[in-house]
C-alpha atoms as a PDB file:
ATOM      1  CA  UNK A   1     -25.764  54.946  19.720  1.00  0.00           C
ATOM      2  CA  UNK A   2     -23.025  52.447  21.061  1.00  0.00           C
ATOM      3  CA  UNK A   3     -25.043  49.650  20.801  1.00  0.00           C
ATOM      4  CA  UNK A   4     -25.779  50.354  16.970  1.00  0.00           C
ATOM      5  CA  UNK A   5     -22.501  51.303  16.402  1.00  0.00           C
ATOM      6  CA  UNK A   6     -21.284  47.546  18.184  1.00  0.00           C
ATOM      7  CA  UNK A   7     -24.476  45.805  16.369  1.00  0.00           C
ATOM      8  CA  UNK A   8     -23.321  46.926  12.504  1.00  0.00           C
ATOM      9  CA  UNK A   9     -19.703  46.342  13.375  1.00  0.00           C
ATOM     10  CA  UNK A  10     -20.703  42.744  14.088  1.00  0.00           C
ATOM     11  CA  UNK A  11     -22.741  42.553  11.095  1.00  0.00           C
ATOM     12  CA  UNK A  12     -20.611  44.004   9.106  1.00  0.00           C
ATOM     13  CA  UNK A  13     -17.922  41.434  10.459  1.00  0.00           C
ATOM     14  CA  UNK A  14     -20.547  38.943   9.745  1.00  0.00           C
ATOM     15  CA  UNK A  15     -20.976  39.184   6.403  1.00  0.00           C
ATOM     16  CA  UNK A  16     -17.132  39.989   5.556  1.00  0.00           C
ATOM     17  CA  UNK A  17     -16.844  36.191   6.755  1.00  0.00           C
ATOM     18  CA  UNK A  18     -19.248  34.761   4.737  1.00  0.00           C
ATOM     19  CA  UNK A  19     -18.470  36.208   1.759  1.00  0.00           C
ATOM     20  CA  UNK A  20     -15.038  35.260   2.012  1.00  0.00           C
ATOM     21  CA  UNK A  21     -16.013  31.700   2.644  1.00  0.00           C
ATOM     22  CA  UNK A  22     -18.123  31.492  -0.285  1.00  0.00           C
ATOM     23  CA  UNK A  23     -15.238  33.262  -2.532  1.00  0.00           C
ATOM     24  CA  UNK A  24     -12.984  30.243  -1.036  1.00  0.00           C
ATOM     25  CA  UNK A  25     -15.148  27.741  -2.058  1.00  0.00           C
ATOM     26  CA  UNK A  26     -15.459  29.099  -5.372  1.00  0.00           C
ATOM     27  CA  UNK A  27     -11.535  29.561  -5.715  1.00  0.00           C
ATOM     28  CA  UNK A  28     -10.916  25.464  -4.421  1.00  0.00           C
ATOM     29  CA  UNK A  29     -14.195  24.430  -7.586  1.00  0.00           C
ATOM     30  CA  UNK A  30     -11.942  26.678  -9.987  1.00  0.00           C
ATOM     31  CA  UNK A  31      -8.462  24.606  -8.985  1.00  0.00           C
ATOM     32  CA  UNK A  32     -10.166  21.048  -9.202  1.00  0.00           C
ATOM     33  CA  UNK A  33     -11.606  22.330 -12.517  1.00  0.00           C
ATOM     34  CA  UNK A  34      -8.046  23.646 -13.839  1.00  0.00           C
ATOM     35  CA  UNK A  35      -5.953  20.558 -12.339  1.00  0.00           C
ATOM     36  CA  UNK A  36      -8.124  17.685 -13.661  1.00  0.00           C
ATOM     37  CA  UNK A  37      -7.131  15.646 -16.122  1.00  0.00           C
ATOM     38  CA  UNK A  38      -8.297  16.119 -19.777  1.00  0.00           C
ATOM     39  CA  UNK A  39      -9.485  13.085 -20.857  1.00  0.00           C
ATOM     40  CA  UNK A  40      -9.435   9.276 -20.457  1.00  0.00           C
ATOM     41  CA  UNK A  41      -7.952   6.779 -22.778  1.00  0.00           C
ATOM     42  CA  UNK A  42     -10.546   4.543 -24.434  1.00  0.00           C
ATOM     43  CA  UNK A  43      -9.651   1.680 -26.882  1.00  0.00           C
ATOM     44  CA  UNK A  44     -12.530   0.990 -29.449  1.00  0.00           C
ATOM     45  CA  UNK A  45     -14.246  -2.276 -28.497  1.00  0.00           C
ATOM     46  CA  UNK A  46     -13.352  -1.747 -25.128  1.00  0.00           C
ATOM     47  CA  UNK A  47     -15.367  -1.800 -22.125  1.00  0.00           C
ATOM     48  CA  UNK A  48     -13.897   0.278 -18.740  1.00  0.00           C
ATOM     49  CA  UNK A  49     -14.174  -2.950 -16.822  1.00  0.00           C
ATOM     50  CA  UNK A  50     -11.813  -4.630 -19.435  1.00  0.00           C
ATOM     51  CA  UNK A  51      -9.145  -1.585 -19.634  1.00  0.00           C
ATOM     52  CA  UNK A  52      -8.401  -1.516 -15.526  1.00  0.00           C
ATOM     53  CA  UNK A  53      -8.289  -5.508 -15.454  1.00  0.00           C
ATOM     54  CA  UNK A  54      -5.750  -4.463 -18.119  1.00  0.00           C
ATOM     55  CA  UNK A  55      -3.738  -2.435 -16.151  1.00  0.00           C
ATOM     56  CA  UNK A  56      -3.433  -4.586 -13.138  1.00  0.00           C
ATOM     57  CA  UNK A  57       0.077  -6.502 -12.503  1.00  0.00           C
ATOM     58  CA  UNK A  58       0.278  -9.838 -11.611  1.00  0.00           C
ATOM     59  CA  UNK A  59       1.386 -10.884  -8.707  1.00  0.00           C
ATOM     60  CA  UNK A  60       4.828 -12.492  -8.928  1.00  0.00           C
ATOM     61  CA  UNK A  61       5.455 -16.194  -8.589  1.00  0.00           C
ATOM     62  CA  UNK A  62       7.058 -17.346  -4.824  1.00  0.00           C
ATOM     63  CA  UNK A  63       9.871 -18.411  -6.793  1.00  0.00           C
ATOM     64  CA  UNK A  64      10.467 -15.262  -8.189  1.00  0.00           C
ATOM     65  CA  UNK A  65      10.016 -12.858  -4.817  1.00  0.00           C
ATOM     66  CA  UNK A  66      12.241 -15.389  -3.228  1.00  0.00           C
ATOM     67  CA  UNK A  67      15.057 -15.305  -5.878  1.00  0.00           C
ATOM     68  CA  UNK A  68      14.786 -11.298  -5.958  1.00  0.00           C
ATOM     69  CA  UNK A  69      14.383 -10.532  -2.092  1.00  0.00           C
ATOM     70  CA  UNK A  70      14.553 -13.328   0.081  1.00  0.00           C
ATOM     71  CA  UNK A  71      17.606 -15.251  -1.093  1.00  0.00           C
ATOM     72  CA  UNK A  72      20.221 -13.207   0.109  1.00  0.00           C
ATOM     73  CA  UNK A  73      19.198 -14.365   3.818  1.00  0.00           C
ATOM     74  CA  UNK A  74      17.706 -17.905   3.225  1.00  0.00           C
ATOM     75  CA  UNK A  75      20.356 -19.368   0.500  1.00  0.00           C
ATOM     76  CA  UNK A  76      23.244 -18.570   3.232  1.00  0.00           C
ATOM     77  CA  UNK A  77      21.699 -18.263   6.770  1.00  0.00           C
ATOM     78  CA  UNK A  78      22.717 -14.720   7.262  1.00  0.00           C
ATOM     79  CA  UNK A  79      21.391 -13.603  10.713  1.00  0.00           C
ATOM     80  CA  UNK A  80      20.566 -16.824  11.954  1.00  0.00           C
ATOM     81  CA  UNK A  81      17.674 -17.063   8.771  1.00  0.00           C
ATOM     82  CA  UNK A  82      16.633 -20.671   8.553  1.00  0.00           C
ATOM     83  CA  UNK A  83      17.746 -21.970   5.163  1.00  0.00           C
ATOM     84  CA  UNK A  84      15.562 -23.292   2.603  1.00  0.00           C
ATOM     85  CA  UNK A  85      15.581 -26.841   2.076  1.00  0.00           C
ATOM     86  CA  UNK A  86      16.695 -27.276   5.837  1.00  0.00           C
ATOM     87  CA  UNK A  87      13.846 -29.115   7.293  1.00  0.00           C
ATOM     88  CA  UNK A  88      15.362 -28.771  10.451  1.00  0.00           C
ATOM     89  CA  UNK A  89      16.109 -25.088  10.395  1.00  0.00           C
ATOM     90  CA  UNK A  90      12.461 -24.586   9.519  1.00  0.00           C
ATOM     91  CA  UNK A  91      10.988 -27.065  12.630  1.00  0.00           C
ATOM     92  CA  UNK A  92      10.048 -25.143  15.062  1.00  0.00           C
ATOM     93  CA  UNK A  93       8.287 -22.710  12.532  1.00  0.00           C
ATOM     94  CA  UNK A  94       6.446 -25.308  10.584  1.00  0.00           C
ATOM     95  CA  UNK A  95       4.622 -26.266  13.931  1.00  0.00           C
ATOM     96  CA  UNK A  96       3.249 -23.215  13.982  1.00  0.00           C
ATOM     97  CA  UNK A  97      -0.047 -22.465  11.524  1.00  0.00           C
ATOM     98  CA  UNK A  98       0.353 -20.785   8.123  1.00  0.00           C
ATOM     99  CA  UNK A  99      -0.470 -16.987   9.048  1.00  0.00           C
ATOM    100  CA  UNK A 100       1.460 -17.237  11.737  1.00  0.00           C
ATOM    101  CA  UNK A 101       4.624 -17.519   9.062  1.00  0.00           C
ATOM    102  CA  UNK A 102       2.325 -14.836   6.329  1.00  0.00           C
ATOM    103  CA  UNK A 103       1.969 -12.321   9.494  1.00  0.00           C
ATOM    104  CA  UNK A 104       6.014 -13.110  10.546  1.00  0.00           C
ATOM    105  CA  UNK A 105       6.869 -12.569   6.604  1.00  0.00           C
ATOM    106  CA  UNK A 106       4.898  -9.243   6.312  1.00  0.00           C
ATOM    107  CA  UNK A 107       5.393  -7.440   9.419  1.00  0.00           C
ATOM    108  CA  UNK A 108       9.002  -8.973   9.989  1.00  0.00           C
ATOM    109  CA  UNK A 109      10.388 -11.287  13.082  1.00  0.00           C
ATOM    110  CA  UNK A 110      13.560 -11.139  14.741  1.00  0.00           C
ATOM    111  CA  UNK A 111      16.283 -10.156  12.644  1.00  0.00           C
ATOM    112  CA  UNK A 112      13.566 -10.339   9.109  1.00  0.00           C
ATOM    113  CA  UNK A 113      12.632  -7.098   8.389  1.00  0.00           C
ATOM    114  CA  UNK A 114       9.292  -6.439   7.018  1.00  0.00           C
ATOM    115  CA  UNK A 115       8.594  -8.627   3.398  1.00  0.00           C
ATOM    116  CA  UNK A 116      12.187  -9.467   4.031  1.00  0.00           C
ATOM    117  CA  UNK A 117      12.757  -5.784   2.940  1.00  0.00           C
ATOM    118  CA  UNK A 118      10.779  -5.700   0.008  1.00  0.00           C
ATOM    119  CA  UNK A 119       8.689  -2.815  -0.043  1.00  0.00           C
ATOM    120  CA  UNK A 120       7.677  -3.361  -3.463  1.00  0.00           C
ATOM    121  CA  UNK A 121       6.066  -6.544  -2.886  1.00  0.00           C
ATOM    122  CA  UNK A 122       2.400  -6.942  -2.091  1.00  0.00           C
ATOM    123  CA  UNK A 123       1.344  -8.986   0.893  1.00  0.00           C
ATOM    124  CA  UNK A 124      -0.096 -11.653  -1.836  1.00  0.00           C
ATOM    125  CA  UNK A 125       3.769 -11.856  -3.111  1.00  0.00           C
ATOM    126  CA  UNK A 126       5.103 -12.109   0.101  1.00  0.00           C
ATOM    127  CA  UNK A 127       2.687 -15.529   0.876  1.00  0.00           C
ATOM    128  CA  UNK A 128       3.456 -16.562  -2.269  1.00  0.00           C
ATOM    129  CA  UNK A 129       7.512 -16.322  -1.288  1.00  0.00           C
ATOM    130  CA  UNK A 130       5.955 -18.460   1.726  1.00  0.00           C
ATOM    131  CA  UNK A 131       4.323 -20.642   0.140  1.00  0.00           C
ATOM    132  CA  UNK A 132       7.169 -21.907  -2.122  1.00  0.00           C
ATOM    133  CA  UNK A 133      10.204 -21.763   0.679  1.00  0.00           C
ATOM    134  CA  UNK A 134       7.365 -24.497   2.323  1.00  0.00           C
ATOM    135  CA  UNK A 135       6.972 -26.063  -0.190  1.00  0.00           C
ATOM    136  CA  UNK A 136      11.138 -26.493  -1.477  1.00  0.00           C
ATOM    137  CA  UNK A 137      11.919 -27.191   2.092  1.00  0.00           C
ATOM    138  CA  UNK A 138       9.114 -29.720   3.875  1.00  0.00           C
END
C-alpha cells in the first residue's frame, strides 16, 4: 500500500509539472501576441528593400567626426595628443600600418579614450576621422 501510495504521489507530482509547463508556454505565446506591434508602415510604390535602405544614416564625413569629437584633443595637444597638421607629432604613428591607427582610434591608446569618446560614432566614422587627420597632416 506504501508503494502505491509513493507511486501516485509521484505521478501526481508528475503531471502537476507538466501541466504547469504547458500553461507557461501558453501564457509567454499570449504576451508576444499582446506586445507586438500592430502594423508596419508601407509607402505605395515601395518595396521593403527600398524603405530600410531608407532608414539607414550615413556615415559622417572624417571632417565632420573630427570637428565634433576629436578636435578638442588634436587642435591643442591636450594630453600629449599629436596635433593635426604636425607631421612630426604624427611620425612615429604613421610608420606604423593603417589598422594599427583604426584599432588605436576605436579601442583607445594611452591617454585616447575609446573613438576619442564618441560613443555615438560607428567604427566606419571613427576611420573616416582617421582617414582625414592623415590625410590634413602627411
Amino acid at each position: 500500500m506504501r508503494k502505491w501510495t509513493k507511486f501516485l504521489a509521484s505521478a501526481g507530482l508528475i503531471v502537476t509539472l507538466a501541466g504547469s509547463a504547458l500553461t507557461l508556454a501558453a501564457v509567454e505565446d499570449e504576451i508576444r501576441e499582446r506586445i507586438k506591434p500592430e502594423g508596419n508602415v508601407s509607402i505605395a510604390g515601395e518595396s521593403a528593400e527600398e524603405a530600410q535602405a531608407a532608414e539607414a544614416p550615413a556615415d559622417r564625413s572624417g571632417s565632420d567626426v573630427y570637428a565634433s569629437a576629436c578636435s578638442a584633443c588634436h587642435d591643442s595637444g591636450a594630453a600629449g595628443a599629436p596635433k593635426i597638421g604636425s607631421s612630426g607629432d604624427w611620425a612615429s604613428r604613421f610608420e606604423q600600418d593603417t589598422e594599427t591607427l583604426y584599432d588605436h582610434a576605436i579601442n583607445g591608446f594611452n591617454a585616447m579614450p575609446a573613438k576619442g569618446g564618441c560613443s555615438g560614432c560607428s567604427d566606419q566614422e571613427v576611420k573616416n576621422a582617421v582617414d582625414y587627420i592623415v590625410s590634413e597632416t602627411q
